[in-house]
PDB file of N, CA and C in Angstrom:
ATOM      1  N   UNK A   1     -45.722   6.936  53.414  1.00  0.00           N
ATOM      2  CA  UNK A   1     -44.511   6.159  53.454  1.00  0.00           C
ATOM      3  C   UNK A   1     -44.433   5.175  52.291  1.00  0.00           C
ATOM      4  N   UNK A   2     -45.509   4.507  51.868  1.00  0.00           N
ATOM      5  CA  UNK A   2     -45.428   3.346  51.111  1.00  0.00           C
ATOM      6  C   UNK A   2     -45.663   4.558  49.389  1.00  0.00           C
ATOM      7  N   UNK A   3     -45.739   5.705  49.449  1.00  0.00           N
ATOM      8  CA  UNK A   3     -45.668   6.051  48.219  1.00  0.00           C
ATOM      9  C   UNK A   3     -44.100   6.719  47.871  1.00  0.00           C
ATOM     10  N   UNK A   4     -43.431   6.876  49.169  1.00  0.00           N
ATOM     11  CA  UNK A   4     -41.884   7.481  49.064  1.00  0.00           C
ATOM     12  C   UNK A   4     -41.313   6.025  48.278  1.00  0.00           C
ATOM     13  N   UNK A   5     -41.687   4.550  48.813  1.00  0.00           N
ATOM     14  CA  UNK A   5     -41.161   3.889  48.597  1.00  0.00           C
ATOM     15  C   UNK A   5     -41.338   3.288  47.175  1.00  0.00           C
ATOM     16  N   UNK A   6     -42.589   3.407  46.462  1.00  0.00           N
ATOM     17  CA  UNK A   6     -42.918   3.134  45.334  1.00  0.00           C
ATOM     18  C   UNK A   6     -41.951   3.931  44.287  1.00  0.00           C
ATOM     19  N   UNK A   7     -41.678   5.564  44.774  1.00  0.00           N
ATOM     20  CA  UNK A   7     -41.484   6.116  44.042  1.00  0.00           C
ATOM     21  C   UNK A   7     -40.020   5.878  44.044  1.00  0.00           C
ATOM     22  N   UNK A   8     -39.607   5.388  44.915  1.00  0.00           N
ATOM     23  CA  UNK A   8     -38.038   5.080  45.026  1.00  0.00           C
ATOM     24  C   UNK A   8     -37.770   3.927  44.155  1.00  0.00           C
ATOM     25  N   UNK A   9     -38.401   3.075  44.100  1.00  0.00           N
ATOM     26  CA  UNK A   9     -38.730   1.677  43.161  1.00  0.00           C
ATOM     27  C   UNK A   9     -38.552   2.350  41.749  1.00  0.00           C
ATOM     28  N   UNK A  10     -39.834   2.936  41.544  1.00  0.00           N
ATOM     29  CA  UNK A  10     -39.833   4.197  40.094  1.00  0.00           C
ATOM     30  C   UNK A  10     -38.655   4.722  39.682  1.00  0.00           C
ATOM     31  N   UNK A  11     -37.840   5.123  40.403  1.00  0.00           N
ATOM     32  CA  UNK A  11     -36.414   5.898  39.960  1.00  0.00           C
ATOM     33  C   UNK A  11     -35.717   4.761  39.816  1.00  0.00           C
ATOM     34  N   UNK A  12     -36.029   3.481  40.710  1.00  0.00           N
ATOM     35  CA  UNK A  12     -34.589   3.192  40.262  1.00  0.00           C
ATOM     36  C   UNK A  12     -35.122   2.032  39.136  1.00  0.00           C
ATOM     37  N   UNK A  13     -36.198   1.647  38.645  1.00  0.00           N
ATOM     38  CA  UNK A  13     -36.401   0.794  37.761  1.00  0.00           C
ATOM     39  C   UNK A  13     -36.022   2.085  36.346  1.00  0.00           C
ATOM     40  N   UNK A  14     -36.035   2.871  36.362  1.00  0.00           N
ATOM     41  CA  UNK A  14     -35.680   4.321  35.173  1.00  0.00           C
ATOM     42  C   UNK A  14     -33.997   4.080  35.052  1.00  0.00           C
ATOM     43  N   UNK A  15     -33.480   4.271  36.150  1.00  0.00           N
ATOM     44  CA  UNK A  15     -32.083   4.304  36.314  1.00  0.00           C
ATOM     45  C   UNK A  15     -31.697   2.500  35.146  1.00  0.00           C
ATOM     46  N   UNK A  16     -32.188   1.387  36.066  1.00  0.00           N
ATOM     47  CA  UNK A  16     -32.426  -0.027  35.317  1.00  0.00           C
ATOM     48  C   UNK A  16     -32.463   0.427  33.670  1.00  0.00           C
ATOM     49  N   UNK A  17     -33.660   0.784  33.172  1.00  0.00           N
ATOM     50  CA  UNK A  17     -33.370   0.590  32.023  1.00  0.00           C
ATOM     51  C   UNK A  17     -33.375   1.607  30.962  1.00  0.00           C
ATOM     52  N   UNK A  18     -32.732   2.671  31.586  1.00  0.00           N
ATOM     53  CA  UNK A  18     -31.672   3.515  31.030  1.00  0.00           C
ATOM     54  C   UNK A  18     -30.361   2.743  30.755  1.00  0.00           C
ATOM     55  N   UNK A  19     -29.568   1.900  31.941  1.00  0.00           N
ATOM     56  CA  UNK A  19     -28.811   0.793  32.486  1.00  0.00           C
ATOM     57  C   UNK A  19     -28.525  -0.062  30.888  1.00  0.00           C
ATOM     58  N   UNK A  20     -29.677  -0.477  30.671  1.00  0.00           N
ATOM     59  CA  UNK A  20     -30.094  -1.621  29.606  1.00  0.00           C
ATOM     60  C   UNK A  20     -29.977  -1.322  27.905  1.00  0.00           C
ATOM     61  N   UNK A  21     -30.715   0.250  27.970  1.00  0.00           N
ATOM     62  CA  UNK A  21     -30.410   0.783  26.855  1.00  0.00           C
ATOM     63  C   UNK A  21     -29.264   0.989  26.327  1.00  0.00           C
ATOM     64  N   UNK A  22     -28.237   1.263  27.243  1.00  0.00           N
ATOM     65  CA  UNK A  22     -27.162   1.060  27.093  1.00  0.00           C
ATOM     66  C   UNK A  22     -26.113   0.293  26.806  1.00  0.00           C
ATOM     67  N   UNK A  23     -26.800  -0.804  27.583  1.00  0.00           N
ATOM     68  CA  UNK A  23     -26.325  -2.006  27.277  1.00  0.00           C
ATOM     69  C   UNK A  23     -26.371  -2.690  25.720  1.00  0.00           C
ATOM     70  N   UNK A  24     -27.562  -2.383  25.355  1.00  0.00           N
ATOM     71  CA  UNK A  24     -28.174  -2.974  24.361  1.00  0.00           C
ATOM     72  C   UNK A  24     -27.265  -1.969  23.017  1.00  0.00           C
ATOM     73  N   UNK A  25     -26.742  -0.971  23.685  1.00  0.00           N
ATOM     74  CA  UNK A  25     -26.424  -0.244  22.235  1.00  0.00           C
ATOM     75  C   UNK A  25     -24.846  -0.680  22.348  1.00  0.00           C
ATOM     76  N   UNK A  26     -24.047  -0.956  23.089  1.00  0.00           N
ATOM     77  CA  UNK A  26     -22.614  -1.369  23.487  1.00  0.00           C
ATOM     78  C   UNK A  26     -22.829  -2.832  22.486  1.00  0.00           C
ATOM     79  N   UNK A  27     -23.805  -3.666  22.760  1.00  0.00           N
ATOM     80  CA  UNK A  27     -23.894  -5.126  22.100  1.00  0.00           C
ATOM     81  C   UNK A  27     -23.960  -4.880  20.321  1.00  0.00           C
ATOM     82  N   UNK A  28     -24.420  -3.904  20.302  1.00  0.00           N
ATOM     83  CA  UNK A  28     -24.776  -4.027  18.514  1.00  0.00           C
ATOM     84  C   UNK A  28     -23.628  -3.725  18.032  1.00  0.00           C
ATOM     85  N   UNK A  29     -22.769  -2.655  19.052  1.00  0.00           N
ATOM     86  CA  UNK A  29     -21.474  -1.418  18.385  1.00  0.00           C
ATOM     87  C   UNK A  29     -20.324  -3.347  18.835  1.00  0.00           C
ATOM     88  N   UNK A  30     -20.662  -3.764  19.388  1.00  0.00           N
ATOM     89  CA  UNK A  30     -19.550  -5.253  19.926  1.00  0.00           C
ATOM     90  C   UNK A  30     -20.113  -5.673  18.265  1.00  0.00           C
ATOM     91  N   UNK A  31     -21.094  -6.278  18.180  1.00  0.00           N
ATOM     92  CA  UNK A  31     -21.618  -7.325  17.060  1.00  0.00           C
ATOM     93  C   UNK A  31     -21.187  -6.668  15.505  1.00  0.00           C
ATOM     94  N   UNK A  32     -21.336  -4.580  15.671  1.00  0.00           N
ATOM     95  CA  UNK A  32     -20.531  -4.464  14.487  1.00  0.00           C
ATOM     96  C   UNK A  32     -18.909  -5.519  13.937  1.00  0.00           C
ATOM     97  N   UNK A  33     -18.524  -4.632  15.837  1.00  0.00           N
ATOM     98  CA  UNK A  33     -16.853  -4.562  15.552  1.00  0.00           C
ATOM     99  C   UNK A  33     -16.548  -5.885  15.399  1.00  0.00           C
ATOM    100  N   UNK A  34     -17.205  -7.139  15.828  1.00  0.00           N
ATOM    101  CA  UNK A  34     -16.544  -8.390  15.843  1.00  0.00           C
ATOM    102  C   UNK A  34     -17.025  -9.486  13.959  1.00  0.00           C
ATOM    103  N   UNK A  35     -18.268  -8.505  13.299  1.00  0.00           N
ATOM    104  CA  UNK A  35     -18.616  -8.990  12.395  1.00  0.00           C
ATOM    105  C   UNK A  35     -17.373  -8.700  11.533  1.00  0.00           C
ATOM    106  N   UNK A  36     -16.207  -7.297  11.588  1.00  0.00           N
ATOM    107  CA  UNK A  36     -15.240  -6.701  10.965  1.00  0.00           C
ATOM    108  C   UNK A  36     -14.381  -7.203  10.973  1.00  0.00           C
ATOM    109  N   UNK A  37     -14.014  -7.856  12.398  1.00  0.00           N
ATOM    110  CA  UNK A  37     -12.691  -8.394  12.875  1.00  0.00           C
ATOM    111  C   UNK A  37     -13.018  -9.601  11.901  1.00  0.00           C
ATOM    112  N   UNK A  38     -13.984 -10.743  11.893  1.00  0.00           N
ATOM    113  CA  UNK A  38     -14.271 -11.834  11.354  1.00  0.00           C
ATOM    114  C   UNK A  38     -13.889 -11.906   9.960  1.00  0.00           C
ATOM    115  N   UNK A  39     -14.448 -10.686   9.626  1.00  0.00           N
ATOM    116  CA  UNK A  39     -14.173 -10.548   8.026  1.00  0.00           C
ATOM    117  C   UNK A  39     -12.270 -10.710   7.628  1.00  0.00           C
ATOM    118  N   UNK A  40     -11.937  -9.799   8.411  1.00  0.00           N
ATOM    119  CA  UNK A  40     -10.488  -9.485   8.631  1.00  0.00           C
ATOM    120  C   UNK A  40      -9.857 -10.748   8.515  1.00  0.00           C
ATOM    121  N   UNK A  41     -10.195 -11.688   9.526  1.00  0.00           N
ATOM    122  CA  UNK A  41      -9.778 -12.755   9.772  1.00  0.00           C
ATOM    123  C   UNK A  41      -9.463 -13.567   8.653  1.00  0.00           C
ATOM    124  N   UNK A  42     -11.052 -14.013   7.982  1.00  0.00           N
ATOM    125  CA  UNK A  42     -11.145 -14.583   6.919  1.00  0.00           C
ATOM    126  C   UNK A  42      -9.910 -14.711   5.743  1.00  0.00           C
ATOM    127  N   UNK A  43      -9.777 -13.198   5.652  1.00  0.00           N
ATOM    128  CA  UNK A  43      -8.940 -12.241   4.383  1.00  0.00           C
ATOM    129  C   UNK A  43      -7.750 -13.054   5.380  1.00  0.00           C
ATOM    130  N   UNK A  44      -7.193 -13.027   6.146  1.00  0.00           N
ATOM    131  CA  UNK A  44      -6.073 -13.171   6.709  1.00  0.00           C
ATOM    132  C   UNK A  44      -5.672 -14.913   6.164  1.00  0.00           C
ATOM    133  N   UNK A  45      -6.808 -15.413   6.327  1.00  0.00           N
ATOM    134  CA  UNK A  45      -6.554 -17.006   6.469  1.00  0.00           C
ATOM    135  C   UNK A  45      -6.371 -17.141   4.829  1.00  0.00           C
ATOM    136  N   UNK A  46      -7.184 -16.573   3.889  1.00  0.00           N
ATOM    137  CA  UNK A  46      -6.996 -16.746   2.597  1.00  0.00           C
ATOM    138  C   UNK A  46      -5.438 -16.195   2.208  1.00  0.00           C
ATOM    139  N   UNK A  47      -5.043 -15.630   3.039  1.00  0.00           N
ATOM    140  CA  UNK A  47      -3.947 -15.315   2.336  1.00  0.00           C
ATOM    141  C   UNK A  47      -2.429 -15.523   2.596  1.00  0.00           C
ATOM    142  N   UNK A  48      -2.754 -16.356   4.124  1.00  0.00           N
ATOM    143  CA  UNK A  48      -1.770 -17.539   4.354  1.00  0.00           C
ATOM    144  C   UNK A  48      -2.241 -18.925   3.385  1.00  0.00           C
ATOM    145  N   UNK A  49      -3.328 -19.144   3.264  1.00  0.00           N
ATOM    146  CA  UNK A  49      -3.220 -20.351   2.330  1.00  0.00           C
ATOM    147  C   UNK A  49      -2.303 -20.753   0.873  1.00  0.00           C
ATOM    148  N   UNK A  50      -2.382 -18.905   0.687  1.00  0.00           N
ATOM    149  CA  UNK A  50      -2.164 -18.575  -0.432  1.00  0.00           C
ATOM    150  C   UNK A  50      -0.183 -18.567  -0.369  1.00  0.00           C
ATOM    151  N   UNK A  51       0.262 -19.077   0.666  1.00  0.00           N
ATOM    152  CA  UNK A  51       1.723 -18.622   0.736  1.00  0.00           C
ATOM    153  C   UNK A  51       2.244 -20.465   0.994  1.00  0.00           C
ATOM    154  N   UNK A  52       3.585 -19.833   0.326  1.00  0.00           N
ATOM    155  CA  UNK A  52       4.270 -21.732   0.220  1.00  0.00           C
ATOM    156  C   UNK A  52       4.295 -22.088   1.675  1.00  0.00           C
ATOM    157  N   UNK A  53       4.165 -23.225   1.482  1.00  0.00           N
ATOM    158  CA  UNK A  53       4.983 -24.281   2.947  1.00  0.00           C
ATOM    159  C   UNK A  53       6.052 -23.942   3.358  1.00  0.00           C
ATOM    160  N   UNK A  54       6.434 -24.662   4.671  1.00  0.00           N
ATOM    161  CA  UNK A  54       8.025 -24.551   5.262  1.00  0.00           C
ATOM    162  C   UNK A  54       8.492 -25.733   4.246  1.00  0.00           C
ATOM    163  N   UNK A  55       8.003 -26.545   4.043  1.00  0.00           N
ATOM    164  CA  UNK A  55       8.940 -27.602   3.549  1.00  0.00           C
ATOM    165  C   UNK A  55       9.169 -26.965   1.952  1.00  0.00           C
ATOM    166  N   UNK A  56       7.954 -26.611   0.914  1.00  0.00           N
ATOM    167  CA  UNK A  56       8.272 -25.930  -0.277  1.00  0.00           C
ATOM    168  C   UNK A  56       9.581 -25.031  -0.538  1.00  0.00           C
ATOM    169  N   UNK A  57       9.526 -23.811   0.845  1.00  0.00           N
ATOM    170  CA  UNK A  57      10.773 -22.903   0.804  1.00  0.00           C
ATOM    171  C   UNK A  57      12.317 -23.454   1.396  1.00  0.00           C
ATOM    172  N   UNK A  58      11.984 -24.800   1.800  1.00  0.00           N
ATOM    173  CA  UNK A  58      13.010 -25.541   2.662  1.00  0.00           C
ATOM    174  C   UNK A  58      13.652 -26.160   1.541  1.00  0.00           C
ATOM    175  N   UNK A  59      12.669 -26.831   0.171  1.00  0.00           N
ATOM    176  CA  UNK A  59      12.951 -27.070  -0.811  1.00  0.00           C
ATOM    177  C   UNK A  59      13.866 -26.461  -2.012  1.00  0.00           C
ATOM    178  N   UNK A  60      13.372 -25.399  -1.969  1.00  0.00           N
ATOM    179  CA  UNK A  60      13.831 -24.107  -2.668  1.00  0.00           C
ATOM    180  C   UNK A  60      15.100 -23.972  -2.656  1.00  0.00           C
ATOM    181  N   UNK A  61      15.268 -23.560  -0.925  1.00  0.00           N
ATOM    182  CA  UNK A  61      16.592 -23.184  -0.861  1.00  0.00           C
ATOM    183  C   UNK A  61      17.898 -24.483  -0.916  1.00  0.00           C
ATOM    184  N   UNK A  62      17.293 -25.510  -0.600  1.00  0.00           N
ATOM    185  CA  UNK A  62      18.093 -26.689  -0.664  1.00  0.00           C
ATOM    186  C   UNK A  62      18.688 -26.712  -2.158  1.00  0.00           C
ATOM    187  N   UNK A  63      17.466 -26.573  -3.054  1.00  0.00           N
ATOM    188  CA  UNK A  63      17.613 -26.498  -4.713  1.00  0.00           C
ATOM    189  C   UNK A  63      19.420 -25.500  -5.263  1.00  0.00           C
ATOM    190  N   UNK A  64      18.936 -24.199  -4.233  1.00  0.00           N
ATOM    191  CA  UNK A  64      19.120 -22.813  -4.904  1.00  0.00           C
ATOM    192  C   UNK A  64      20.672 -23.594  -4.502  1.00  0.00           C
ATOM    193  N   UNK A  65      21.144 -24.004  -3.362  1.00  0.00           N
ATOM    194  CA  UNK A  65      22.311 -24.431  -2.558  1.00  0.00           C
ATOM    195  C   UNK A  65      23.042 -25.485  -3.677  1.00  0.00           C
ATOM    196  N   UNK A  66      22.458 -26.421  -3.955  1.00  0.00           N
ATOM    197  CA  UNK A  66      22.633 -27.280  -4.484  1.00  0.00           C
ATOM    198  C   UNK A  66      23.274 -26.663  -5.697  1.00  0.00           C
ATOM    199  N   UNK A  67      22.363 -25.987  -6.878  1.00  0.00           N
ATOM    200  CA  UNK A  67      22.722 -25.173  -7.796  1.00  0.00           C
ATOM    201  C   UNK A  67      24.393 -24.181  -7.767  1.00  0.00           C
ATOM    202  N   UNK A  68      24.332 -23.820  -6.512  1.00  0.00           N
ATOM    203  CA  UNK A  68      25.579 -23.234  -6.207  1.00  0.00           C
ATOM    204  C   UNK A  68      27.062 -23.931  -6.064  1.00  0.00           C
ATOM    205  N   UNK A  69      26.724 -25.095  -5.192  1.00  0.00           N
ATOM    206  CA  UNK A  69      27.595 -25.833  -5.258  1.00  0.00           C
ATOM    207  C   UNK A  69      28.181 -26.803  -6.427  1.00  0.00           C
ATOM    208  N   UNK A  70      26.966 -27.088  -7.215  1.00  0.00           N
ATOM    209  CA  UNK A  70      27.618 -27.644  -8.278  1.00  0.00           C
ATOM    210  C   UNK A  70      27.882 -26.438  -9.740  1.00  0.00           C
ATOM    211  N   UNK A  71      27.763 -25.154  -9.373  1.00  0.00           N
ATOM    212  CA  UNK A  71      28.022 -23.965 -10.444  1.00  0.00           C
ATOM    213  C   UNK A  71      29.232 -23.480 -10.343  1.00  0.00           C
ATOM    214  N   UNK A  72      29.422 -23.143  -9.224  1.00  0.00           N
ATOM    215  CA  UNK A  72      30.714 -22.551  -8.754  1.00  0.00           C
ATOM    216  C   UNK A  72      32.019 -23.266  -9.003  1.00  0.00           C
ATOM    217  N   UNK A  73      31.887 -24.588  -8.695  1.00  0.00           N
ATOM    218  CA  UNK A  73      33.108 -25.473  -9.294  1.00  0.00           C
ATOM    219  C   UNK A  73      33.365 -25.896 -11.211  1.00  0.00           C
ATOM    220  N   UNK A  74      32.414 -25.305 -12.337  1.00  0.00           N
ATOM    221  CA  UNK A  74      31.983 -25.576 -12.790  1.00  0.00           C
ATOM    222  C   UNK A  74      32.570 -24.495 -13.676  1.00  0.00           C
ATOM    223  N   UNK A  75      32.059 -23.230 -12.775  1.00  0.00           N
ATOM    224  CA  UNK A  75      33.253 -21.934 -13.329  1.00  0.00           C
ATOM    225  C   UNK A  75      34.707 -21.846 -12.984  1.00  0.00           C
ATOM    226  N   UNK A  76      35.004 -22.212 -11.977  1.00  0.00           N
ATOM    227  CA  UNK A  76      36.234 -22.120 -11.993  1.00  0.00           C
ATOM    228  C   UNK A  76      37.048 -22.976 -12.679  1.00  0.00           C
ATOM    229  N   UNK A  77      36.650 -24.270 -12.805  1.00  0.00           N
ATOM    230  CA  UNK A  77      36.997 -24.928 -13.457  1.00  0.00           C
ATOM    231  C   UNK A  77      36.994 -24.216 -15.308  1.00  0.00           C
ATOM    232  N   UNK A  78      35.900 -23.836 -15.591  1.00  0.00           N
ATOM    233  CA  UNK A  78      35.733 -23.169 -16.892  1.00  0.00           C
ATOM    234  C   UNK A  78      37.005 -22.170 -16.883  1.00  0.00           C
ATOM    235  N   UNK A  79      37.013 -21.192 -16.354  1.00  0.00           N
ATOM    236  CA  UNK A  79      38.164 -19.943 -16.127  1.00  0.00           C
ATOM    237  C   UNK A  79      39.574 -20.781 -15.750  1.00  0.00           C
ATOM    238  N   UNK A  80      39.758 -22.099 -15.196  1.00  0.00           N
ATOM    239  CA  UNK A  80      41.222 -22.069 -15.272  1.00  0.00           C
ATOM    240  C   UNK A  80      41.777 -22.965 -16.742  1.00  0.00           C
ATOM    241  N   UNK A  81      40.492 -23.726 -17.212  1.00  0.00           N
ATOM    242  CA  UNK A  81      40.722 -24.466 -18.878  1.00  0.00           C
ATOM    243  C   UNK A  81      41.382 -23.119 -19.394  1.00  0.00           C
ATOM    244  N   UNK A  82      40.388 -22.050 -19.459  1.00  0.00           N
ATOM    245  CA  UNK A  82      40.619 -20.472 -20.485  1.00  0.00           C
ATOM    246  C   UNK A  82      41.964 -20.277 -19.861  1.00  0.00           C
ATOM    247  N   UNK A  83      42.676 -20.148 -18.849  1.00  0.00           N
ATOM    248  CA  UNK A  83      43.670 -19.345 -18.073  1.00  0.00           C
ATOM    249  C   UNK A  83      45.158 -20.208 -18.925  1.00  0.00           C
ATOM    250  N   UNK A  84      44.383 -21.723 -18.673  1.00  0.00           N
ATOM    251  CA  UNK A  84      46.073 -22.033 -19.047  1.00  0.00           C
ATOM    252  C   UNK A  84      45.893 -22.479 -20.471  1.00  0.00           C
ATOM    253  N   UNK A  85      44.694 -22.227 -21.455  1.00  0.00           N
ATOM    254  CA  UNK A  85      44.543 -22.017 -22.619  1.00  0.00           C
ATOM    255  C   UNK A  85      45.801 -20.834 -23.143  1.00  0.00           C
ATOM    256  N   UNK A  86      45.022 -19.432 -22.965  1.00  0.00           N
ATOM    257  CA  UNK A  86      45.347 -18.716 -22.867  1.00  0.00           C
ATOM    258  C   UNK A  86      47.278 -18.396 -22.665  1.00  0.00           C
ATOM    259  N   UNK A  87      47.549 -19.268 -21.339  1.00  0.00           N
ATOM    260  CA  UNK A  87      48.920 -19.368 -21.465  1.00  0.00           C
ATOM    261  C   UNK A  87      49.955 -19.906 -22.284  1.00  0.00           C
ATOM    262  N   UNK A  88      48.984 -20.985 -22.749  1.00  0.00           N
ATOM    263  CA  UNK A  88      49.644 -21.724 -23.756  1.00  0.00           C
ATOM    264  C   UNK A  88      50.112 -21.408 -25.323  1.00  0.00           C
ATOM    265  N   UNK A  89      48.875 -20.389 -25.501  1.00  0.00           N
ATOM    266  CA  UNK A  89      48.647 -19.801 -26.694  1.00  0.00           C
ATOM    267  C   UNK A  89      49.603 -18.927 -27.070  1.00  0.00           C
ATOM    268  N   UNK A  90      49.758 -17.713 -25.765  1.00  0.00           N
ATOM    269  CA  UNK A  90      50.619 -16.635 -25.776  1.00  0.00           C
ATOM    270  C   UNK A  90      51.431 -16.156 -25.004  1.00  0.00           C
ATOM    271  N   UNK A  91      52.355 -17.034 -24.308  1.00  0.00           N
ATOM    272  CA  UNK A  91      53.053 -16.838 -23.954  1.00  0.00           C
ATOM    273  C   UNK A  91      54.366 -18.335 -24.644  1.00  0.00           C
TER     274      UNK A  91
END
Protein backbone atom coordinates (compact mmCIF):
# COMPACT_ATOMS: atom_id res chain seq x y z
CA UNK A 1 0.00 0.00 0.00
CA UNK A 2 2.56 2.56 1.07
CA UNK A 3 4.51 1.78 -2.29
CA UNK A 4 1.12 2.42 -4.56
CA UNK A 5 1.27 5.59 -2.67
CA UNK A 6 4.88 6.63 -3.14
CA UNK A 7 4.50 5.84 -6.59
CA UNK A 8 1.48 8.00 -6.92
CA UNK A 9 3.60 10.89 -5.28
CA UNK A 10 6.30 9.86 -8.21
CA UNK A 11 3.82 10.54 -11.04
CA UNK A 12 2.58 13.33 -9.85
CA UNK A 13 5.84 15.18 -8.74
CA UNK A 14 6.82 14.19 -12.95
CA UNK A 15 3.49 15.64 -13.96
CA UNK A 16 4.84 18.99 -11.36
CA UNK A 17 7.77 19.51 -13.18
CA UNK A 18 6.99 18.77 -16.54
CA UNK A 19 4.21 21.61 -15.17
CA UNK A 20 7.37 23.93 -14.50
CA UNK A 21 9.30 23.26 -17.55
CA UNK A 22 6.82 24.70 -19.11
CA UNK A 23 6.39 27.27 -17.27
CA UNK A 24 9.83 28.26 -17.36
CA UNK A 25 9.84 28.19 -21.24
CA UNK A 26 6.38 30.50 -21.53
CA UNK A 27 8.61 33.11 -19.10
CA UNK A 28 11.66 33.44 -21.45
CA UNK A 29 9.18 33.41 -24.85
CA UNK A 30 7.10 36.51 -22.23
CA UNK A 31 10.77 38.15 -21.43
CA UNK A 32 11.54 37.83 -25.34
CA UNK A 33 8.21 39.41 -26.38
CA UNK A 34 8.15 42.19 -23.71
CA UNK A 35 12.09 43.03 -24.25
CA UNK A 36 10.51 43.85 -28.19
CA UNK A 37 7.53 45.58 -27.14
CA UNK A 38 10.03 47.87 -24.87
CA UNK A 39 12.18 48.48 -27.65
CA UNK A 40 9.06 49.44 -29.75
CA UNK A 41 8.07 51.65 -27.19
CA UNK A 42 11.21 53.49 -26.87
CA UNK A 43 11.22 54.13 -30.92
CA UNK A 44 7.65 55.31 -30.31
CA UNK A 45 8.52 57.90 -27.57
CA UNK A 46 11.53 59.20 -29.69
CA UNK A 47 9.44 59.93 -32.23
CA UNK A 48 6.69 61.80 -30.58
CA UNK A 49 9.40 63.93 -29.09
CA UNK A 50 10.44 64.45 -32.34
CA UNK A 51 6.88 66.06 -33.45
CA UNK A 52 5.74 69.89 -32.76
CA UNK A 53 3.56 70.89 -29.82
CA UNK A 54 -0.19 71.70 -29.76
CA UNK A 55 0.66 75.13 -29.02
CA UNK A 56 3.67 75.27 -31.98
CA UNK A 57 0.86 73.98 -34.64
CA UNK A 58 -1.77 76.25 -32.82
CA UNK A 59 0.86 78.85 -33.66
CA UNK A 60 1.27 78.03 -37.14
CA UNK A 61 -2.04 78.05 -38.06
CA UNK A 62 -2.90 81.28 -36.22
CA UNK A 63 0.27 82.69 -38.37
CA UNK A 64 -1.01 80.95 -41.72
CA UNK A 65 -4.75 82.78 -40.78
CA UNK A 66 -3.36 85.85 -40.02
CA UNK A 67 -1.28 85.86 -43.36
CA UNK A 68 -4.60 85.31 -45.14
CA UNK A 69 -6.44 87.83 -43.75
CA UNK A 70 -4.16 90.48 -44.18
CA UNK A 71 -3.26 89.03 -48.11
CA UNK A 72 -6.48 88.72 -49.40
CA UNK A 73 -7.51 92.34 -48.78
CA UNK A 74 -4.25 93.36 -50.13
CA UNK A 75 -5.11 91.67 -53.54
CA UNK A 76 -8.13 92.82 -54.05
CA UNK A 77 -7.37 95.89 -53.27
CA UNK A 78 -4.23 95.48 -55.80
CA UNK A 79 -6.78 94.14 -58.74
CA UNK A 80 -9.34 96.93 -58.20
CA UNK A 81 -6.22 99.98 -58.31
CA UNK A 82 -5.39 97.78 -61.92
CA UNK A 83 -9.34 97.54 -62.77
CA UNK A 84 -10.10 101.19 -62.57
CA UNK A 85 -6.51 101.94 -63.85
CA UNK A 86 -7.21 100.12 -66.64
CA UNK A 87 -10.65 101.89 -67.07
CA UNK A 88 -9.33 104.99 -67.04
CA UNK A 89 -6.74 104.38 -69.54
CA UNK A 90 -9.07 102.77 -72.13
CA UNK A 91 -12.04 103.42 -72.11
Amino acid sequence: MLESKVAKLESDVSYIRRDVDELKTDVKSIDRNMIAVLERLDSIKDSLAKKPSIDAVDRKVSDAKLAVLLGVPAIIAAGTGLYKLSMYFFL
